[in-house]
C-alpha atoms as a PDB file:
ATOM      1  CA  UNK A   1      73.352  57.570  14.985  1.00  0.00           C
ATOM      2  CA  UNK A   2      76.825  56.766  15.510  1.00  0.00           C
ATOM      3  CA  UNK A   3      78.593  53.392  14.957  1.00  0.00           C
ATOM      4  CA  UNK A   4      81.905  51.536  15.632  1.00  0.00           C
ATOM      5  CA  UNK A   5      82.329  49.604  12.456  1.00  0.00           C
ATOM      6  CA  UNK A   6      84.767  47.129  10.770  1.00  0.00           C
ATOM      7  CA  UNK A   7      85.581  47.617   6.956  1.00  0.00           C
ATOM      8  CA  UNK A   8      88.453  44.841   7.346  1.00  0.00           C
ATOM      9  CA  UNK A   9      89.164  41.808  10.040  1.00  0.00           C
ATOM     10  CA  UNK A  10      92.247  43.323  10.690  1.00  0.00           C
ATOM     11  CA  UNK A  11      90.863  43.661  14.777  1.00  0.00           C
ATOM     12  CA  UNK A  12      90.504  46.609  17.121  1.00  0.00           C
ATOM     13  CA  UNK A  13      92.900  48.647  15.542  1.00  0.00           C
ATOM     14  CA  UNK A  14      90.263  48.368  12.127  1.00  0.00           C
ATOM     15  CA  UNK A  15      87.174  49.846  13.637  1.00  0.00           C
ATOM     16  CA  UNK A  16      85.808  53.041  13.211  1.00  0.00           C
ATOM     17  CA  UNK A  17      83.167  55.322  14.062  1.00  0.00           C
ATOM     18  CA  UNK A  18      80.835  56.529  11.173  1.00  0.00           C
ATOM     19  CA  UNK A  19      77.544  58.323  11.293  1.00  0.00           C
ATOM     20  CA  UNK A  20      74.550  56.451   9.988  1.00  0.00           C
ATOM     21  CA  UNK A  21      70.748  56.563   9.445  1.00  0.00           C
ATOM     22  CA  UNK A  22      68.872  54.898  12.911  1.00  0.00           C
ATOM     23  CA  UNK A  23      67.905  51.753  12.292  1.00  0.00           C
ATOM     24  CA  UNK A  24      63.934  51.565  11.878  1.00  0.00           C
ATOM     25  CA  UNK A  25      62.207  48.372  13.772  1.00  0.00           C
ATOM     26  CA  UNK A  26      60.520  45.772  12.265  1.00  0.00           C
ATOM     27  CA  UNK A  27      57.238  44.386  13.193  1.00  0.00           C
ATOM     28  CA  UNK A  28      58.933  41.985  15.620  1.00  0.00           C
ATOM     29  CA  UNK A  29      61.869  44.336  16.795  1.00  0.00           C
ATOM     30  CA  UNK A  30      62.696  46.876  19.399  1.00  0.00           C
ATOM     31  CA  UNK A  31      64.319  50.246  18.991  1.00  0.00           C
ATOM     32  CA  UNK A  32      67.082  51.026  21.801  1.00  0.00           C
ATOM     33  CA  UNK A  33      68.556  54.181  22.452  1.00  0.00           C
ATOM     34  CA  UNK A  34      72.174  52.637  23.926  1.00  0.00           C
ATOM     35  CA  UNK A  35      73.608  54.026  26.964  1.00  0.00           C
ATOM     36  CA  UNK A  36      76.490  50.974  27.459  1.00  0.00           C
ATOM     37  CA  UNK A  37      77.506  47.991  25.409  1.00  0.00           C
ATOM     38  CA  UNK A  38      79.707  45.323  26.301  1.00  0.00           C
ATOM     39  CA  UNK A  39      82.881  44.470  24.926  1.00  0.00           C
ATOM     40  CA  UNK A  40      83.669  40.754  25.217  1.00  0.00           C
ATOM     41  CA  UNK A  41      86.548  38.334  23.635  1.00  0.00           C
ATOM     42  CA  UNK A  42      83.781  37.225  20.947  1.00  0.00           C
ATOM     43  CA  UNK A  43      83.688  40.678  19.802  1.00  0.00           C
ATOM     44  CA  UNK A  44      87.734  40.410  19.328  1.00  0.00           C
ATOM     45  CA  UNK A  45      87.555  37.856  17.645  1.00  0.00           C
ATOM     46  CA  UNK A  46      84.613  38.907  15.602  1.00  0.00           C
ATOM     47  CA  UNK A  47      87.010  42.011  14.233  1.00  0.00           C
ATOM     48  CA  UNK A  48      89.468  39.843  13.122  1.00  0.00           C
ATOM     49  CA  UNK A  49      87.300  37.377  11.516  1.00  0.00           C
ATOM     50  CA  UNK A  50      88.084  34.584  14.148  1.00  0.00           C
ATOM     51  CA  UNK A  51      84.829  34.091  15.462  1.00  0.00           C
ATOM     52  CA  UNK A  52      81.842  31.485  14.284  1.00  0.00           C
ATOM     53  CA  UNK A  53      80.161  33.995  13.178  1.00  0.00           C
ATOM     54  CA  UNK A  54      81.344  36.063   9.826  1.00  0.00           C
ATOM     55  CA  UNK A  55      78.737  39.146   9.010  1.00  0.00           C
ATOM     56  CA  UNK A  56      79.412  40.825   5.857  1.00  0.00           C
ATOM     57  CA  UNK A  57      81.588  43.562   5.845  1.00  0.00           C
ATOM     58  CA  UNK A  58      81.485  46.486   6.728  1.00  0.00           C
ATOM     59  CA  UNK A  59      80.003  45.563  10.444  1.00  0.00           C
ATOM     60  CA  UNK A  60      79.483  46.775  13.416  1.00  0.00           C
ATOM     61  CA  UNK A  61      80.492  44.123  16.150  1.00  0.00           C
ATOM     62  CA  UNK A  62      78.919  44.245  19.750  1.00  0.00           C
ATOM     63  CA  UNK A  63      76.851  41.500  21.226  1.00  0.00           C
ATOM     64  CA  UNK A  64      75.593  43.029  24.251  1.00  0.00           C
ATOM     65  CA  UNK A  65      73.915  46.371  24.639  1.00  0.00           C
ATOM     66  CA  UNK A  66      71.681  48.046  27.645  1.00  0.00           C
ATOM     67  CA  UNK A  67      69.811  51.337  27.478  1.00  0.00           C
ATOM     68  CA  UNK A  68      66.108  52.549  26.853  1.00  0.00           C
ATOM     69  CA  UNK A  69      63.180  51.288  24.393  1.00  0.00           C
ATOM     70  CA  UNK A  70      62.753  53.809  22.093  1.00  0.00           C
ATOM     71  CA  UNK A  71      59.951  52.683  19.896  1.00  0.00           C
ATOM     72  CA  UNK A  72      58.136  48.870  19.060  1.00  0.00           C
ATOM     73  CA  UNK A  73      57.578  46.834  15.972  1.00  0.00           C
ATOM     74  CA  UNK A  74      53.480  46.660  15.406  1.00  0.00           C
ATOM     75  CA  UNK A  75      53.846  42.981  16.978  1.00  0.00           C
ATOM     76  CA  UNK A  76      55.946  43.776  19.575  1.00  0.00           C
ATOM     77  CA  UNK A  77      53.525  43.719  23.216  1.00  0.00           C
ATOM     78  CA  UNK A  78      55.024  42.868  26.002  1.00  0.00           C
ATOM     79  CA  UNK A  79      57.578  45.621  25.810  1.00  0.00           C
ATOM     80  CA  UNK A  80      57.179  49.180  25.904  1.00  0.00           C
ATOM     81  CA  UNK A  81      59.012  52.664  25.217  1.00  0.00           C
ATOM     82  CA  UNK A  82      60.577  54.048  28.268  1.00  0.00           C
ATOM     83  CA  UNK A  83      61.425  50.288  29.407  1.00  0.00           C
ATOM     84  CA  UNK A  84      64.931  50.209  30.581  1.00  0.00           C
ATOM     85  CA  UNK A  85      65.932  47.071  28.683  1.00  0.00           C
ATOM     86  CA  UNK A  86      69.388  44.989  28.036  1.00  0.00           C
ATOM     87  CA  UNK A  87      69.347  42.821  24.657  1.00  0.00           C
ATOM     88  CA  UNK A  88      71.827  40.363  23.266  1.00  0.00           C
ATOM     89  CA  UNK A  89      72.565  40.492  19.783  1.00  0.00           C
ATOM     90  CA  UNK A  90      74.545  38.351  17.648  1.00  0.00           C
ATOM     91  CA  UNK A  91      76.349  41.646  16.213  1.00  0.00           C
ATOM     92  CA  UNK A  92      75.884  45.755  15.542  1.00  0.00           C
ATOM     93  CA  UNK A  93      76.009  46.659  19.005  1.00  0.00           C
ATOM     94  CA  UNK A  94      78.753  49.347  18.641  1.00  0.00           C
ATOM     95  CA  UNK A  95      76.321  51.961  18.218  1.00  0.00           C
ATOM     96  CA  UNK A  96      74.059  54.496  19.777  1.00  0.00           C
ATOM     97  CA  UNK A  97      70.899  52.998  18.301  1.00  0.00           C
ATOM     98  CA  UNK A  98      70.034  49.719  17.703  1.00  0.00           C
ATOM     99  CA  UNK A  99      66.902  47.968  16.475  1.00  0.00           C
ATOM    100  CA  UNK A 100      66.735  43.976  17.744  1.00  0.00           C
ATOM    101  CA  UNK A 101      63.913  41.096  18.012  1.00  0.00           C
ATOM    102  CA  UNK A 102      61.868  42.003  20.565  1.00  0.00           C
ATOM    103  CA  UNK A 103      63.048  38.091  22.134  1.00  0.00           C
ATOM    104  CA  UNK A 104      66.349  39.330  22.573  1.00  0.00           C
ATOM    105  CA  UNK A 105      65.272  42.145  24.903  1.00  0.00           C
ATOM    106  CA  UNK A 106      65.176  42.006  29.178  1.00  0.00           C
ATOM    107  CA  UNK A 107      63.921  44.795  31.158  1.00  0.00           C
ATOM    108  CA  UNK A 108      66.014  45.374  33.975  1.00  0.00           C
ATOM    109  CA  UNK A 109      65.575  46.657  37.652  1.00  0.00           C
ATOM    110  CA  UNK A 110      66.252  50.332  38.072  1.00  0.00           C
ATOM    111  CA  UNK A 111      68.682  49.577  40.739  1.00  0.00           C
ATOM    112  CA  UNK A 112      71.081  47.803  37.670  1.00  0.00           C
ATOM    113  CA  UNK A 113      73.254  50.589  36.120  1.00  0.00           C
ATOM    114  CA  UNK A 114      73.476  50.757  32.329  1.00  0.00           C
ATOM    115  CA  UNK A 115      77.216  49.225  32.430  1.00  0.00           C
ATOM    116  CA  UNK A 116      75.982  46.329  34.570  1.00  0.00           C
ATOM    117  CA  UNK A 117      73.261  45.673  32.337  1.00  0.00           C
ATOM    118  CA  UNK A 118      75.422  46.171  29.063  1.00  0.00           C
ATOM    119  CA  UNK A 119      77.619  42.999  31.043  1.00  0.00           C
ATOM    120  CA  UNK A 120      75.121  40.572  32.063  1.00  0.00           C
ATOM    121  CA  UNK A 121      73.709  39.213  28.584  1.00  0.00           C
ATOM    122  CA  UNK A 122      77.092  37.511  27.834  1.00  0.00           C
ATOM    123  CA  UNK A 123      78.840  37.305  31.299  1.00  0.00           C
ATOM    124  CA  UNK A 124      76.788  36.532  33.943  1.00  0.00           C
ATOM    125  CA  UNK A 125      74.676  33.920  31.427  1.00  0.00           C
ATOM    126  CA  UNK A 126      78.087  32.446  30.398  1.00  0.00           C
ATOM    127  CA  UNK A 127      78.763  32.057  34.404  1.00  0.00           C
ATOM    128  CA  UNK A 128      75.521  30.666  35.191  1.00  0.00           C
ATOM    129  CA  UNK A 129      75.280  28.024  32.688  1.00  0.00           C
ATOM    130  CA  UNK A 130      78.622  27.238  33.415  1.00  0.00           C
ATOM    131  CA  UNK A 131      78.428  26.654  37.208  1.00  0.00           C
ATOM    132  CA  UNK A 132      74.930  25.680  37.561  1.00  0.00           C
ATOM    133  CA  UNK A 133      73.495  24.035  34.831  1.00  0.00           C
ATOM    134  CA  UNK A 134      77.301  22.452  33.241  1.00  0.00           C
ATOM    135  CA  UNK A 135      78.774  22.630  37.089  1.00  0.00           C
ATOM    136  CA  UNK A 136      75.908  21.782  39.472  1.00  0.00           C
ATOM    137  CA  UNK A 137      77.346  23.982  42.258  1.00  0.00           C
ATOM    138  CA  UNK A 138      75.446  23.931  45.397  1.00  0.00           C
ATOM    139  CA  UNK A 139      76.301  25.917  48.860  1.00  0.00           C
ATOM    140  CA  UNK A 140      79.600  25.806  50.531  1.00  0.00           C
ATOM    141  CA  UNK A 141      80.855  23.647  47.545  1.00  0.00           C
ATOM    142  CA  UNK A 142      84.306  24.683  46.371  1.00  0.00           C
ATOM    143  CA  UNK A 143      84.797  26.048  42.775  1.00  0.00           C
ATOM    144  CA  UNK A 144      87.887  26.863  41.103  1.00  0.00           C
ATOM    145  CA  UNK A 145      87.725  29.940  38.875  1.00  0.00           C
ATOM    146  CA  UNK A 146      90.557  30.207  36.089  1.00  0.00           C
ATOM    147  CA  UNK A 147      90.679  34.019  34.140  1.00  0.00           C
ATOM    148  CA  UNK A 148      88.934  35.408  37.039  1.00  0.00           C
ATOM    149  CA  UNK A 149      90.448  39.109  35.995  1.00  0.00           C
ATOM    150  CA  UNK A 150      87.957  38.624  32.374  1.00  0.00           C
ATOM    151  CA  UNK A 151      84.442  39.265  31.922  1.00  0.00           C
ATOM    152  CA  UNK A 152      83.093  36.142  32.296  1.00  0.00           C
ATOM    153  CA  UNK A 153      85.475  34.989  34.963  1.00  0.00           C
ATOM    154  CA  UNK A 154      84.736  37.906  37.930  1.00  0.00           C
ATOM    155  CA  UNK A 155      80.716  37.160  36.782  1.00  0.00           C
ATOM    156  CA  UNK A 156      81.870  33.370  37.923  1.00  0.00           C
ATOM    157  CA  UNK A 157      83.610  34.657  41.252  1.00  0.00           C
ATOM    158  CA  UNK A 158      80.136  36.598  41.703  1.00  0.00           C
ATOM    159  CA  UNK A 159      77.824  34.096  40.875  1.00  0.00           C
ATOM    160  CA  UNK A 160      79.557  31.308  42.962  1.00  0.00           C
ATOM    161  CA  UNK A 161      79.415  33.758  46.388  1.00  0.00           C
ATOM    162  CA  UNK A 162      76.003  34.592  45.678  1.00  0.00           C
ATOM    163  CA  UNK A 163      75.032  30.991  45.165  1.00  0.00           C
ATOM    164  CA  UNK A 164      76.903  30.348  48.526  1.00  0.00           C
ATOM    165  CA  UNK A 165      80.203  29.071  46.906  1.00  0.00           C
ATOM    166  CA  UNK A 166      83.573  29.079  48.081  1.00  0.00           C
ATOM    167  CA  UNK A 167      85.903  30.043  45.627  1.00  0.00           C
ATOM    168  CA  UNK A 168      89.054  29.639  44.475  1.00  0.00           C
ATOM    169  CA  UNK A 169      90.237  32.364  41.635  1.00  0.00           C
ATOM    170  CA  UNK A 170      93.064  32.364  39.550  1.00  0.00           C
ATOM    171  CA  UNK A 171      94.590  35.179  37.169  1.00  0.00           C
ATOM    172  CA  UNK A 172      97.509  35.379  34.867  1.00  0.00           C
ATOM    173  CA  UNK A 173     100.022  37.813  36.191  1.00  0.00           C
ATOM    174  CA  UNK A 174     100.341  39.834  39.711  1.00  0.00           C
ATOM    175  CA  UNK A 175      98.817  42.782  37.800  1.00  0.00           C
ATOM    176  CA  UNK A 176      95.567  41.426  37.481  1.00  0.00           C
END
């Protein structure tokens, strides 16, 4: 399979790609063959060793991945090879293959694309929890959406219209 990996927290500029063995799953985990990840601020921080979490180097960084189950752990039942699944991951998903606990795996529609399911683990739950569970927006309320040109910002602009939501969006610079 092939990885992006990290050697030294030196950031973006430090990874690189590097064939490896495929992961095998364990009882409890699910083989993916990876058609998109995501690439969030977490996993920029993550490469420069800014981030909560500090894996042991070398590393492949990558929280968010979407593509189709390859194979099943022996415990692993309500999921199934062929499934077209998105998983979040707490790193190693910079790669073509990835093995994960089968918990951390969501089958998706087939009307969701790869890329938008390689974006919704972090994104769209980070914009969710944010303005409905944290926020309590309800329909025709207002909401003001600062860093609405990141990731998690347009999922906010696009989970406040769908939830009925007037909004408000801000961005640093005319560019974005």
């Amino acid at each position: 399979m092939r990885s992006m990996i990290v050697r030294r927290l030196e950031g973006p500029a430090a990874l690189e790609p590097v064939e490896r063995p495929d992961p095998v799953p364990g009882p409890t985990e699910v083989r993916i063959d990876v058609h998109a990840c995501g690439c969030n601020f977490g996993d920029l921080l993550i490469v420069a060793g800014k981030y909560q979490l500090k894996p042991e180097l070398p590393f492949a960084p990558g929280s968010e991945v979407c593509g189709v189950v390859r194979d099943v752990g022996a415990a692993v039942d309500a999921i199934r090879p062929g499934q077209r699944v998105f998983a979040v991951l707490p790193w190693g998903g910079y790669a073509s293959v990835v093995a994960v606990e089968a918990a951390r795996v969501v089958e998706i529609p087939e009307a969701m694309s790869f890329v938008e399911g390689a974006a919704f683990g972090v994104a769209y739950q980070s914009a969710h929890l944010a303005l409905v569970d944290r926020g309590c927006l309800r329909q025709a309320e207002t909401v003001l959406v600062h860093g609405a040109a990141g990731g998690v910002g347009l999922a906010a602009v696009e989970v406040a219209v769908a939830l009925g939501g007037r909004v408000i969006a801000t961005a640093r610079g005319a560019g974005k």
